[in-house]
PDB file of N, CA and C in Angstrom:
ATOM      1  N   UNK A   1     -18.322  -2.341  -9.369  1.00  0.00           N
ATOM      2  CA  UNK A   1     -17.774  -1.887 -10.615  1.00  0.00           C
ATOM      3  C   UNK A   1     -16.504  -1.095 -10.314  1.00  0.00           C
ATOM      4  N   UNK A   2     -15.835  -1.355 -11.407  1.00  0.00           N
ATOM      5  CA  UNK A   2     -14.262   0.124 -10.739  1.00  0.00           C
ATOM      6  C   UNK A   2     -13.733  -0.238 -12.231  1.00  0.00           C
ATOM      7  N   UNK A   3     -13.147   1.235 -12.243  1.00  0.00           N
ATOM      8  CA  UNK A   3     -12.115   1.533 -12.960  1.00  0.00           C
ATOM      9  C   UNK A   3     -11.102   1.226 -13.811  1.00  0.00           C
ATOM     10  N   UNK A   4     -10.314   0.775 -14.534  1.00  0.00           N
ATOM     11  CA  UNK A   4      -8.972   0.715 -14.326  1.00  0.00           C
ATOM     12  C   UNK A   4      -8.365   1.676 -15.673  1.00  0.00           C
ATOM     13  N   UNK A   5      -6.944   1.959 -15.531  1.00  0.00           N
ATOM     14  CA  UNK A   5      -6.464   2.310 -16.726  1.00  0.00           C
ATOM     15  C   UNK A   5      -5.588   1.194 -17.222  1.00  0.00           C
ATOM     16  N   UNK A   6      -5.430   0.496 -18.506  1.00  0.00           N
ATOM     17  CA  UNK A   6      -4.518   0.077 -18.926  1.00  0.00           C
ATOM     18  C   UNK A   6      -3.330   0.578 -19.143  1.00  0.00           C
ATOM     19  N   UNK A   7      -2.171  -0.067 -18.814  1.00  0.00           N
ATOM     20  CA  UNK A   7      -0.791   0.450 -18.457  1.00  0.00           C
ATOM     21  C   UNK A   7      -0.263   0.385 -20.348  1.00  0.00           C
ATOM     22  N   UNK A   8      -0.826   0.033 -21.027  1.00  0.00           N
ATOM     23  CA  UNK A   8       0.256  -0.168 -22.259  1.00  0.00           C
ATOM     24  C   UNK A   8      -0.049   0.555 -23.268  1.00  0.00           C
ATOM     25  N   UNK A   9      -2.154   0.395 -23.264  1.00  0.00           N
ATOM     26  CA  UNK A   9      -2.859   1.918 -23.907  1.00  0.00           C
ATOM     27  C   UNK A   9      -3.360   2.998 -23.613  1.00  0.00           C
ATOM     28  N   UNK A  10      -3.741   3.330 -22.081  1.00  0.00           N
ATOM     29  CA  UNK A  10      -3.363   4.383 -21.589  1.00  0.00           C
ATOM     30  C   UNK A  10      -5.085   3.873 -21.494  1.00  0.00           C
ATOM     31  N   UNK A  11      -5.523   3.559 -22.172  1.00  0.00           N
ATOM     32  CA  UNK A  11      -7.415   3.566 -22.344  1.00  0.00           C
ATOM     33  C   UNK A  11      -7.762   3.124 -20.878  1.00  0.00           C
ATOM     34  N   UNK A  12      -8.953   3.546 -20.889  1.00  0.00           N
ATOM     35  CA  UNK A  12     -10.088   3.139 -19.478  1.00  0.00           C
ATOM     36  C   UNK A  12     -10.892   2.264 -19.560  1.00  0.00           C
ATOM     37  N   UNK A  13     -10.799   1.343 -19.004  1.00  0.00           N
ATOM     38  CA  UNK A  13     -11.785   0.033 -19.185  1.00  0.00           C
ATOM     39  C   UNK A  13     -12.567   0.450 -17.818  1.00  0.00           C
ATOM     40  N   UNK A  14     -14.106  -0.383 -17.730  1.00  0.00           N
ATOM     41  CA  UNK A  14     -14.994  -0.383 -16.652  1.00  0.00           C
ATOM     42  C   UNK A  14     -14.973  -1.879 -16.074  1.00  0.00           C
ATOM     43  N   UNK A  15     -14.797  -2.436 -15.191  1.00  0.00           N
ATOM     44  CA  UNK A  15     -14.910  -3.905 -14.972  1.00  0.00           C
ATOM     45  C   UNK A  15     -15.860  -4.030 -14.113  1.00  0.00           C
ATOM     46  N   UNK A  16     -16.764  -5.282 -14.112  1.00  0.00           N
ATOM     47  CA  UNK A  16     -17.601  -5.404 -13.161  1.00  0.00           C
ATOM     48  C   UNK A  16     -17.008  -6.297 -12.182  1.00  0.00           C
ATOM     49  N   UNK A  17     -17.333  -5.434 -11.266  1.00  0.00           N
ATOM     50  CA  UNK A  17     -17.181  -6.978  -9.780  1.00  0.00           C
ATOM     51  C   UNK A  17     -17.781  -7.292  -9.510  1.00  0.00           C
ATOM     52  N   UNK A  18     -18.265  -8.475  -9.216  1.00  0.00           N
ATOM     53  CA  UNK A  18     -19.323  -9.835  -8.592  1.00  0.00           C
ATOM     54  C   UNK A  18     -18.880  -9.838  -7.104  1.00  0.00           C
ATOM     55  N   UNK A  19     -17.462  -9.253  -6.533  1.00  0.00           N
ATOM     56  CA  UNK A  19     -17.254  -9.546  -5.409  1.00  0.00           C
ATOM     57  C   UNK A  19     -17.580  -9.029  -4.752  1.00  0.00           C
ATOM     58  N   UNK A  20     -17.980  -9.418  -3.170  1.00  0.00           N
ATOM     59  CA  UNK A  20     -18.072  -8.219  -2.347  1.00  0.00           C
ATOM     60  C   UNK A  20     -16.737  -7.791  -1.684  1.00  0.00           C
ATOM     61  N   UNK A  21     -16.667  -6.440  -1.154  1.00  0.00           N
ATOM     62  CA  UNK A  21     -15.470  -5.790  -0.882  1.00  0.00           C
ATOM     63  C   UNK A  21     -15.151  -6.348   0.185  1.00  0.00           C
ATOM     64  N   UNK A  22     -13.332  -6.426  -0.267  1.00  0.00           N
ATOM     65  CA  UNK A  22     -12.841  -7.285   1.199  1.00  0.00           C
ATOM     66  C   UNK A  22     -13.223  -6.966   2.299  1.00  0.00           C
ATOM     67  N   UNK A  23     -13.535  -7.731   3.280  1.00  0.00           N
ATOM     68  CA  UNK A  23     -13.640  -7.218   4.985  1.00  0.00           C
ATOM     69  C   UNK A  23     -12.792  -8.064   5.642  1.00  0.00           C
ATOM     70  N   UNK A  24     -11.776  -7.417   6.599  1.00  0.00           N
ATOM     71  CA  UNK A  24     -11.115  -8.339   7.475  1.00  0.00           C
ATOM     72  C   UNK A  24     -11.400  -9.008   8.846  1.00  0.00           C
ATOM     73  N   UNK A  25     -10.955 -10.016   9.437  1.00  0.00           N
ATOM     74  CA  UNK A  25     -11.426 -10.518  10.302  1.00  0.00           C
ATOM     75  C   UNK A  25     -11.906  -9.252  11.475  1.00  0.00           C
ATOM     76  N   UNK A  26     -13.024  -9.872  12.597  1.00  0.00           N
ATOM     77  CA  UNK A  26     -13.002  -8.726  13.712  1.00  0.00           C
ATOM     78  C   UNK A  26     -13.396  -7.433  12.885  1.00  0.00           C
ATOM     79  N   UNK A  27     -13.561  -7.296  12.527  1.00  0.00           N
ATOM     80  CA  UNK A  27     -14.013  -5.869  11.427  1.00  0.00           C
ATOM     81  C   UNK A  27     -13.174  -4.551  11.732  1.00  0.00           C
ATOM     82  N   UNK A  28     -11.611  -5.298  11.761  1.00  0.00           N
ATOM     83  CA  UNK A  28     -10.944  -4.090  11.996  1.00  0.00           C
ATOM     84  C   UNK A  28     -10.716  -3.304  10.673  1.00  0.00           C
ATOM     85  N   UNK A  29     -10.759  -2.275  11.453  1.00  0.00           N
ATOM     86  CA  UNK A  29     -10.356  -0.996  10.262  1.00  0.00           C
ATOM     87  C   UNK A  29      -9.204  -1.440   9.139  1.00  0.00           C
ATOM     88  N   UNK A  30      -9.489  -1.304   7.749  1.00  0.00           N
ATOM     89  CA  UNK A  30      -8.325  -1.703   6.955  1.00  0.00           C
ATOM     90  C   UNK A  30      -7.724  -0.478   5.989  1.00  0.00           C
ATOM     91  N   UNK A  31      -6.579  -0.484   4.847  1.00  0.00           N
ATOM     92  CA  UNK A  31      -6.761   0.333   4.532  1.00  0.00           C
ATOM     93  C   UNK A  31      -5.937  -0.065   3.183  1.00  0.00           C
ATOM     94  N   UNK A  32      -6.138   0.654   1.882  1.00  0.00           N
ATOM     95  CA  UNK A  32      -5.445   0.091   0.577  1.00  0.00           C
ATOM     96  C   UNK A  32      -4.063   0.136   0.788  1.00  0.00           C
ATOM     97  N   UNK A  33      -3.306  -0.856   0.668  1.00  0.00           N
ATOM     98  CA  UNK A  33      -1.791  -0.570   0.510  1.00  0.00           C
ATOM     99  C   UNK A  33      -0.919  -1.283  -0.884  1.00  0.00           C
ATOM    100  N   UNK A  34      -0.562  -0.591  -1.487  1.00  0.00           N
ATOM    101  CA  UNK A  34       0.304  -1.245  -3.061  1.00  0.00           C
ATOM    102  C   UNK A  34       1.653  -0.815  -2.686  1.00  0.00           C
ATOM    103  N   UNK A  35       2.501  -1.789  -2.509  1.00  0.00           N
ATOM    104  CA  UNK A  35       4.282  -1.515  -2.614  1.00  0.00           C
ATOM    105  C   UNK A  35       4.656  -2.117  -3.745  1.00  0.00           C
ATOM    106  N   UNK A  36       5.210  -0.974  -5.227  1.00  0.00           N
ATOM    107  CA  UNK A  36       5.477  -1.548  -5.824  1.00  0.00           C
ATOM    108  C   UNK A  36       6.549  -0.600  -6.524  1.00  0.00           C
ATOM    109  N   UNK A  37       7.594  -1.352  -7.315  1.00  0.00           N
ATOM    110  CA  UNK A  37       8.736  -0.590  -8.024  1.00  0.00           C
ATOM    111  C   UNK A  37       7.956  -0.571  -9.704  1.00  0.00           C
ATOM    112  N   UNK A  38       9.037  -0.049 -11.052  1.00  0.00           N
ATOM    113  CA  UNK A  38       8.675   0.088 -12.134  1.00  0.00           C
ATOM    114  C   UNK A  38       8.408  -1.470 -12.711  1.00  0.00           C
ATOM    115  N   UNK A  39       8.795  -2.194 -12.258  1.00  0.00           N
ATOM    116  CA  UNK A  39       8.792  -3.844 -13.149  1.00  0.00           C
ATOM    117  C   UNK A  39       8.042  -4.271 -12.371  1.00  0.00           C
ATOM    118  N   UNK A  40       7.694  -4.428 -10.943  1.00  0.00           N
ATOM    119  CA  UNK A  40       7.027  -5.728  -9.544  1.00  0.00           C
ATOM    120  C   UNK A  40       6.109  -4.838  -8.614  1.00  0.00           C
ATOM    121  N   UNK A  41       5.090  -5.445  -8.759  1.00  0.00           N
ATOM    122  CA  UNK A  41       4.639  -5.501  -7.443  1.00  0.00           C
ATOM    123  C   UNK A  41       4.356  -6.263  -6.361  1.00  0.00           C
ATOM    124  N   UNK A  42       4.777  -5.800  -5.572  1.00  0.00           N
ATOM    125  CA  UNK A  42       5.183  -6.461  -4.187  1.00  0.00           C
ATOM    126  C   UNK A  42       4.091  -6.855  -3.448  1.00  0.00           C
ATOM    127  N   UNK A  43       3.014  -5.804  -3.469  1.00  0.00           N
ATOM    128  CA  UNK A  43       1.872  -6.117  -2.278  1.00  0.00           C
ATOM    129  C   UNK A  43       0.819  -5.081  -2.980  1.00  0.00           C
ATOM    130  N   UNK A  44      -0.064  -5.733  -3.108  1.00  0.00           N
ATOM    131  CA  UNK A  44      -1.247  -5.044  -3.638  1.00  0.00           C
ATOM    132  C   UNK A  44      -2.525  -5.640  -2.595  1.00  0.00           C
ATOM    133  N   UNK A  45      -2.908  -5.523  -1.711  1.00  0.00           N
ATOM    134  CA  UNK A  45      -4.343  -5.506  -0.725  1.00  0.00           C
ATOM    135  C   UNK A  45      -4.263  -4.926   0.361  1.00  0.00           C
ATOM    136  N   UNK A  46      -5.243  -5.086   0.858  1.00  0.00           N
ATOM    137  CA  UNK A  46      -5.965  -4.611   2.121  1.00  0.00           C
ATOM    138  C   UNK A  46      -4.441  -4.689   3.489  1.00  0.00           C
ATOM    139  N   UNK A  47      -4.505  -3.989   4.292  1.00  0.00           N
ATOM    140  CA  UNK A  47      -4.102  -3.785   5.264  1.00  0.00           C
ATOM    141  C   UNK A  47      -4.083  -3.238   6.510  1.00  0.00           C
ATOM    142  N   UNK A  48      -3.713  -3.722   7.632  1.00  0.00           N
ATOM    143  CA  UNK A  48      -4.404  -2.902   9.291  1.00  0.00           C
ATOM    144  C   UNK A  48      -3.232  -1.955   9.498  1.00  0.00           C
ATOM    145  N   UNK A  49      -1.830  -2.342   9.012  1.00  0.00           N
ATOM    146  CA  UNK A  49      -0.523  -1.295   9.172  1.00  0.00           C
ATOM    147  C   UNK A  49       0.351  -1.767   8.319  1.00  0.00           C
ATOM    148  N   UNK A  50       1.308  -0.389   8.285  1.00  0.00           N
ATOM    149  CA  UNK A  50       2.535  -0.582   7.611  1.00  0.00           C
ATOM    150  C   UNK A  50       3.730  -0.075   8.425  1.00  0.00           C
ATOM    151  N   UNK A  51       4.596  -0.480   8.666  1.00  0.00           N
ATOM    152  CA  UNK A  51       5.623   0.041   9.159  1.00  0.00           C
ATOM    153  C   UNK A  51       6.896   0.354   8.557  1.00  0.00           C
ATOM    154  N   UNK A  52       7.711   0.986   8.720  1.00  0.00           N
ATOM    155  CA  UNK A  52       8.331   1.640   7.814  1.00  0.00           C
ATOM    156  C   UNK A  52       9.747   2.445   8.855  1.00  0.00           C
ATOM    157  N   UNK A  53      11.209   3.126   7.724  1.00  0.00           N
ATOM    158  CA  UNK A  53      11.586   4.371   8.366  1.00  0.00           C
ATOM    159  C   UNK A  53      12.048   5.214   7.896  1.00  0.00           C
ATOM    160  N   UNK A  54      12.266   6.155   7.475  1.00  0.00           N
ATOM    161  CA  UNK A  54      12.509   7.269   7.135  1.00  0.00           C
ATOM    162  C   UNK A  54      13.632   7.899   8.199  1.00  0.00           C
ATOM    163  N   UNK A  55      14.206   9.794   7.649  1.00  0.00           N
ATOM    164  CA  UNK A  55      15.309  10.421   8.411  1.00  0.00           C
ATOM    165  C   UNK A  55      15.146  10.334   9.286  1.00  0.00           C
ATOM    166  N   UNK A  56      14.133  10.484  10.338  1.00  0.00           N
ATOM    167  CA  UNK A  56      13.473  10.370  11.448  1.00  0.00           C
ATOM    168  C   UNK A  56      13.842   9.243  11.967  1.00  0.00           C
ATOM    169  N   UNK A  57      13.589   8.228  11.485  1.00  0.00           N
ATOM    170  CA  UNK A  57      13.399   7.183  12.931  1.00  0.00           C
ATOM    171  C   UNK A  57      12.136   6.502  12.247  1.00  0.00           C
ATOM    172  N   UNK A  58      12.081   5.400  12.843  1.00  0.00           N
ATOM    173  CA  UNK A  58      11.188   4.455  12.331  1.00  0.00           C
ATOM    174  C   UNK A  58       9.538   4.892  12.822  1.00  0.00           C
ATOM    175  N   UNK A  59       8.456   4.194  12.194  1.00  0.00           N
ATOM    176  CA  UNK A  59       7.011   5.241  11.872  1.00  0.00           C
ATOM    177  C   UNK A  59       5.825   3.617  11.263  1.00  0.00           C
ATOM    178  N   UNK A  60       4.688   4.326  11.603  1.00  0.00           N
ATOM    179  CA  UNK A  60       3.555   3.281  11.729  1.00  0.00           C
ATOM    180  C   UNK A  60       2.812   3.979  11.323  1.00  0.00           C
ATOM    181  N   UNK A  61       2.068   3.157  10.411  1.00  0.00           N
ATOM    182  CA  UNK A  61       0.904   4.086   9.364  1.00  0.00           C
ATOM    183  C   UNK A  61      -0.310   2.965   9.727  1.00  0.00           C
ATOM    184  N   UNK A  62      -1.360   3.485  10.012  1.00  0.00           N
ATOM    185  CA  UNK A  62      -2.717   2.823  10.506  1.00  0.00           C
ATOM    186  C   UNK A  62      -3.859   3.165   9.664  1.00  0.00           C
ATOM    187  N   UNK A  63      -4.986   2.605   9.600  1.00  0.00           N
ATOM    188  CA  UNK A  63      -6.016   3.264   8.743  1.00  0.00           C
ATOM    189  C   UNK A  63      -6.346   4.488   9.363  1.00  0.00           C
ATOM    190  N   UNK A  64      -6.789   5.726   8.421  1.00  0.00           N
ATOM    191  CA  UNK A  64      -7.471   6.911   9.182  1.00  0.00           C
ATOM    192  C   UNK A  64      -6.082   8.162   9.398  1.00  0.00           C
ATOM    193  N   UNK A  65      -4.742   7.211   8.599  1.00  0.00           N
ATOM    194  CA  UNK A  65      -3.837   8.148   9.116  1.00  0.00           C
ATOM    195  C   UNK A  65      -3.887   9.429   8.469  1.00  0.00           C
ATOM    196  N   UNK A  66      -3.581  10.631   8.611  1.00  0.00           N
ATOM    197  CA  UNK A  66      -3.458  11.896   7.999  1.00  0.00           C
ATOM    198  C   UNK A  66      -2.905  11.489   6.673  1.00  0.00           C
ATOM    199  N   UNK A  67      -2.796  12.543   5.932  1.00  0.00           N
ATOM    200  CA  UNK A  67      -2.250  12.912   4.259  1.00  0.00           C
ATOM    201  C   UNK A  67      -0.887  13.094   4.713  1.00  0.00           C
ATOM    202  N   UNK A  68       0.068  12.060   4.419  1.00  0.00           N
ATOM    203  CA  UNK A  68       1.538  12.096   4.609  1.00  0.00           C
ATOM    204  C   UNK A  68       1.966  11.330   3.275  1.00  0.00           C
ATOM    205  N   UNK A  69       3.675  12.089   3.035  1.00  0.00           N
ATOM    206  CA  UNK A  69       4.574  11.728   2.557  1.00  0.00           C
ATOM    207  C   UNK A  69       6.064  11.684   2.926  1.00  0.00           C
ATOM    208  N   UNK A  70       6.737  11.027   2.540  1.00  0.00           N
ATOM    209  CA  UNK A  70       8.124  10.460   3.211  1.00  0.00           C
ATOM    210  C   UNK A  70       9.269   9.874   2.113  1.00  0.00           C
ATOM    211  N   UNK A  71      10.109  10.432   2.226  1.00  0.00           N
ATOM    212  CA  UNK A  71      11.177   9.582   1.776  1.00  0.00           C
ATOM    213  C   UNK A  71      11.401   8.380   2.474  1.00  0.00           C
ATOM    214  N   UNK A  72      11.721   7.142   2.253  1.00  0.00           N
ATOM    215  CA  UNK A  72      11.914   5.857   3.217  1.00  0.00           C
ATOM    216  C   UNK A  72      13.437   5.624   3.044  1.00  0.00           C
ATOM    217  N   UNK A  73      14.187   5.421   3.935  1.00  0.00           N
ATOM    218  CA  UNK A  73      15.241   4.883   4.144  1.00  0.00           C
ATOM    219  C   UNK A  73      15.582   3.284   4.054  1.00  0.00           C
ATOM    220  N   UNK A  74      16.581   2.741   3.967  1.00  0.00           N
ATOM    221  CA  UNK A  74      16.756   1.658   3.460  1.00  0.00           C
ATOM    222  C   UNK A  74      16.384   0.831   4.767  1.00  0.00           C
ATOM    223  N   UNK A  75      15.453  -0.216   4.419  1.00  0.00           N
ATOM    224  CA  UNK A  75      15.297  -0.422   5.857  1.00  0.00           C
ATOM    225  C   UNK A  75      13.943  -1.841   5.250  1.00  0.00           C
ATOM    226  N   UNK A  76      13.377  -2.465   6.618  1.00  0.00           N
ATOM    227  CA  UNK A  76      12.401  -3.479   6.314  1.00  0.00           C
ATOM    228  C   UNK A  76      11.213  -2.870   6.598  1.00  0.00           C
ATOM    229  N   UNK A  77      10.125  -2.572   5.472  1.00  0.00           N
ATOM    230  CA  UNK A  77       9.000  -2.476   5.494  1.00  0.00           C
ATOM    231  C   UNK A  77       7.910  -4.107   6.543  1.00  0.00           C
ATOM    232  N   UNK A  78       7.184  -3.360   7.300  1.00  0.00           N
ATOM    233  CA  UNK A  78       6.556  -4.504   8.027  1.00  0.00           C
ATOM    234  C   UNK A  78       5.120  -4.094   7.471  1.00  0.00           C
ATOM    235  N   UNK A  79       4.396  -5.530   6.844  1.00  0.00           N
ATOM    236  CA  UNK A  79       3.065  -4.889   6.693  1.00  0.00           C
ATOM    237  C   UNK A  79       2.369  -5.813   7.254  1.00  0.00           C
ATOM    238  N   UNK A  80       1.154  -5.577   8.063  1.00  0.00           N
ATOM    239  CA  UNK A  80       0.184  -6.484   8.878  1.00  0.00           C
ATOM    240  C   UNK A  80      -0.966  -5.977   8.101  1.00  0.00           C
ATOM    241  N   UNK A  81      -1.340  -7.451   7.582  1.00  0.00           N
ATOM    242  CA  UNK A  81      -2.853  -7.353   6.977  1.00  0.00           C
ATOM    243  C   UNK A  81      -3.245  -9.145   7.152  1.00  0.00           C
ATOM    244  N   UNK A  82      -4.903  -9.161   6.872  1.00  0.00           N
ATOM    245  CA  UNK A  82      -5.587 -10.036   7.334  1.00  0.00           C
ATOM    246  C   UNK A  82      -5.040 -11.660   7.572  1.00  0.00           C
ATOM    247  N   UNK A  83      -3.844 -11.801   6.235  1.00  0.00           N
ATOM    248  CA  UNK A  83      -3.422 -12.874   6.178  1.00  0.00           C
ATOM    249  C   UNK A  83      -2.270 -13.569   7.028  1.00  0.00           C
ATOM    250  N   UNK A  84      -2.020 -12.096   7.250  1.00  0.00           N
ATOM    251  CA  UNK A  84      -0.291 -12.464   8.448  1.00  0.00           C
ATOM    252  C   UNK A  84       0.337 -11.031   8.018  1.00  0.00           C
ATOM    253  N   UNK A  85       1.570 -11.299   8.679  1.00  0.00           N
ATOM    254  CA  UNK A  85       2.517 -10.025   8.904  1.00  0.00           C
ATOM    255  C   UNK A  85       3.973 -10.713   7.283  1.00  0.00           C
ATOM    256  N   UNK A  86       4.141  -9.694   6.398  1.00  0.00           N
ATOM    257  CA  UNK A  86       5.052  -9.699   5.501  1.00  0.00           C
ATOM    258  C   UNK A  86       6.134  -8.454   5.478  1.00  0.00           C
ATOM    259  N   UNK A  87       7.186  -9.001   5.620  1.00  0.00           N
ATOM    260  CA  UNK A  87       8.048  -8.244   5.725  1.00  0.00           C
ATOM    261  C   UNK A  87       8.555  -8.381   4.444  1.00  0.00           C
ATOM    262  N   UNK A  88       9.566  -6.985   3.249  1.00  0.00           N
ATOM    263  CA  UNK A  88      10.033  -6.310   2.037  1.00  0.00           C
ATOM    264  C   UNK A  88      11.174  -5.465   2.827  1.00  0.00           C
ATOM    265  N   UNK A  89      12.289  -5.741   2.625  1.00  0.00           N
ATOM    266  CA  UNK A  89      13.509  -4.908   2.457  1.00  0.00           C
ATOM    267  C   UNK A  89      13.616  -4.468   1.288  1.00  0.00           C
ATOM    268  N   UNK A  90      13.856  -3.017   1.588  1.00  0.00           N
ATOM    269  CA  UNK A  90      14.007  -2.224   1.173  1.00  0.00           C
ATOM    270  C   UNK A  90      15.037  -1.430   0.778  1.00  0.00           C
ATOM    271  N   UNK A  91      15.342  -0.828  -0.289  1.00  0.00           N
ATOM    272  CA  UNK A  91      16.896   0.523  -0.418  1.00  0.00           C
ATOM    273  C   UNK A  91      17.124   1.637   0.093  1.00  0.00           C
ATOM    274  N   UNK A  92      14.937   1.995  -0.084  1.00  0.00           N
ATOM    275  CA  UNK A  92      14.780   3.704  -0.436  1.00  0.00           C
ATOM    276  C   UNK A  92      13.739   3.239  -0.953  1.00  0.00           C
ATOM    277  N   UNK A  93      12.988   4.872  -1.150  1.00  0.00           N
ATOM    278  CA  UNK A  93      11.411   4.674  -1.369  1.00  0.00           C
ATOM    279  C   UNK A  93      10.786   6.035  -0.979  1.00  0.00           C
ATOM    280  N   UNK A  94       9.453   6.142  -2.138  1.00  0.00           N
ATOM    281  CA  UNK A  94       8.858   6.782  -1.690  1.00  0.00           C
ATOM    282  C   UNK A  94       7.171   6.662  -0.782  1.00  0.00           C
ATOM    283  N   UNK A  95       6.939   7.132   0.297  1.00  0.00           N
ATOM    284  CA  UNK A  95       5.440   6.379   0.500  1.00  0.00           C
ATOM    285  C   UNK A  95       4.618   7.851   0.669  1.00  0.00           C
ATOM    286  N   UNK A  96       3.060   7.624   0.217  1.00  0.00           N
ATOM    287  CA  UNK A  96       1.814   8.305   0.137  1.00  0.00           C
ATOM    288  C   UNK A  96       1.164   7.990   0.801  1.00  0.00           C
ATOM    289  N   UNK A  97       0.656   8.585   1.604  1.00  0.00           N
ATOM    290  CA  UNK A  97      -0.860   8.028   2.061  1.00  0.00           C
ATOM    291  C   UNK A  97      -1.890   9.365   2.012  1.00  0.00           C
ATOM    292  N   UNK A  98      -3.113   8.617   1.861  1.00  0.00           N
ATOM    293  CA  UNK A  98      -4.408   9.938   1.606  1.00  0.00           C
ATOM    294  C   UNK A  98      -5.416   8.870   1.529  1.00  0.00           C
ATOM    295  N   UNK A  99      -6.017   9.176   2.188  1.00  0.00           N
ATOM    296  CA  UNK A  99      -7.422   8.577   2.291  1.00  0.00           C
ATOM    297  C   UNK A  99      -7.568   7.324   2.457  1.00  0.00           C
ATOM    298  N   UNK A 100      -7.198   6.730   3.305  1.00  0.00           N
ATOM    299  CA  UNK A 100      -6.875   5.365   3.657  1.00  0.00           C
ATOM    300  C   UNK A 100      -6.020   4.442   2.458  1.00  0.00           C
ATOM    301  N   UNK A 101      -5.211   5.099   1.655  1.00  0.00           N
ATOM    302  CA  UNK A 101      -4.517   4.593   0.817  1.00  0.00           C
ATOM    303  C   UNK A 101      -3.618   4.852   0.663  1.00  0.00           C
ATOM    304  N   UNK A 102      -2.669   3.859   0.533  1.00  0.00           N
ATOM    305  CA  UNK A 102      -1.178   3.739   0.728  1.00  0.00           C
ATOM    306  C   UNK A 102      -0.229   3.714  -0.272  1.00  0.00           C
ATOM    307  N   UNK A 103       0.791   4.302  -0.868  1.00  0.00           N
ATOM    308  CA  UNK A 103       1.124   4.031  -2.188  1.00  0.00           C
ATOM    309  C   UNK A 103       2.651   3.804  -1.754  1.00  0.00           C
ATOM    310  N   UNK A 104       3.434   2.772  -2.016  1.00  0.00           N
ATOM    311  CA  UNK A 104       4.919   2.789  -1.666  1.00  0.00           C
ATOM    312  C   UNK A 104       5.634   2.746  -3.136  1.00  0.00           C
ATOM    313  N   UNK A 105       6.161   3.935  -3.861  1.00  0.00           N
ATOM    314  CA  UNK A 105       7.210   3.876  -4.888  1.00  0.00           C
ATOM    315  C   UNK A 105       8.765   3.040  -4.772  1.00  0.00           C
ATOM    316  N   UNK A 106       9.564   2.290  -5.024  1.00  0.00           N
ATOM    317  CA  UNK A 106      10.370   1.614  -4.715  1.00  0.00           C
ATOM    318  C   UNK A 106      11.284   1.840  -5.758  1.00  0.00           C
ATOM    319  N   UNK A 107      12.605   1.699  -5.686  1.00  0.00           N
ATOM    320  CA  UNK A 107      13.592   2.284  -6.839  1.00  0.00           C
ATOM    321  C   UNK A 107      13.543   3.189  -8.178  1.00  0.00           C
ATOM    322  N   UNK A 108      12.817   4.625  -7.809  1.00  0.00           N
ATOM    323  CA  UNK A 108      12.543   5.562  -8.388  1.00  0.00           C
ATOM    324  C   UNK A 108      13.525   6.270  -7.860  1.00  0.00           C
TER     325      UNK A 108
END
């Protein structure tokens, strides 16, 4: 069962799932990742990493990573999850992570 809010009435619907929760091959550790701007989303599932860079210098986010945030620099997001490796260029950005979940804001 989960959640959702509708984006247009703000209301809470309950949905049931029949599915069972993704598991990736090898039972590696995964973790939620959504890259998305105000109109698109880019990537909404499961993932083993994201790569990324910011003022710093370029940076790798794994499941289990600490509570971080970052401005992202214009640059190619690399994400490895079960299906293959997808790469998203990028302008700028903001990314979240907390609790094995990943949130990438994109032209905000």
């Amino acid at each position: 069962m989960a959640v959702h809010q509708v984006a247009s009435t703000g209301e809470i619907e309950v949905v049931k799932d029949d599915k069972p929760a993704a598991s990736a091959p090898d039972d590696k550790p995964t973790m939620r990742l959504k890259v998305y701007s105000p109109f698109q989303v880019y990537f909404d599932e499961e993932a083993y990493s994201i790569s990324g860079e910011n003022g710093t210098g370029p940076f790798d986010i794994l499941p289990h990573h600490h509570n971080f945030i970052t401005l992202l620099s214009a640059s190619e997001l690399v994400i490895r999850a079960p299906f293959g490796e997808r790469r998203i260029r990028i302008s700028g950005g903001v990314m979240h992570v907390k609790s094995d979940t990943v949130n990438v804001f994109l032209d905000v």
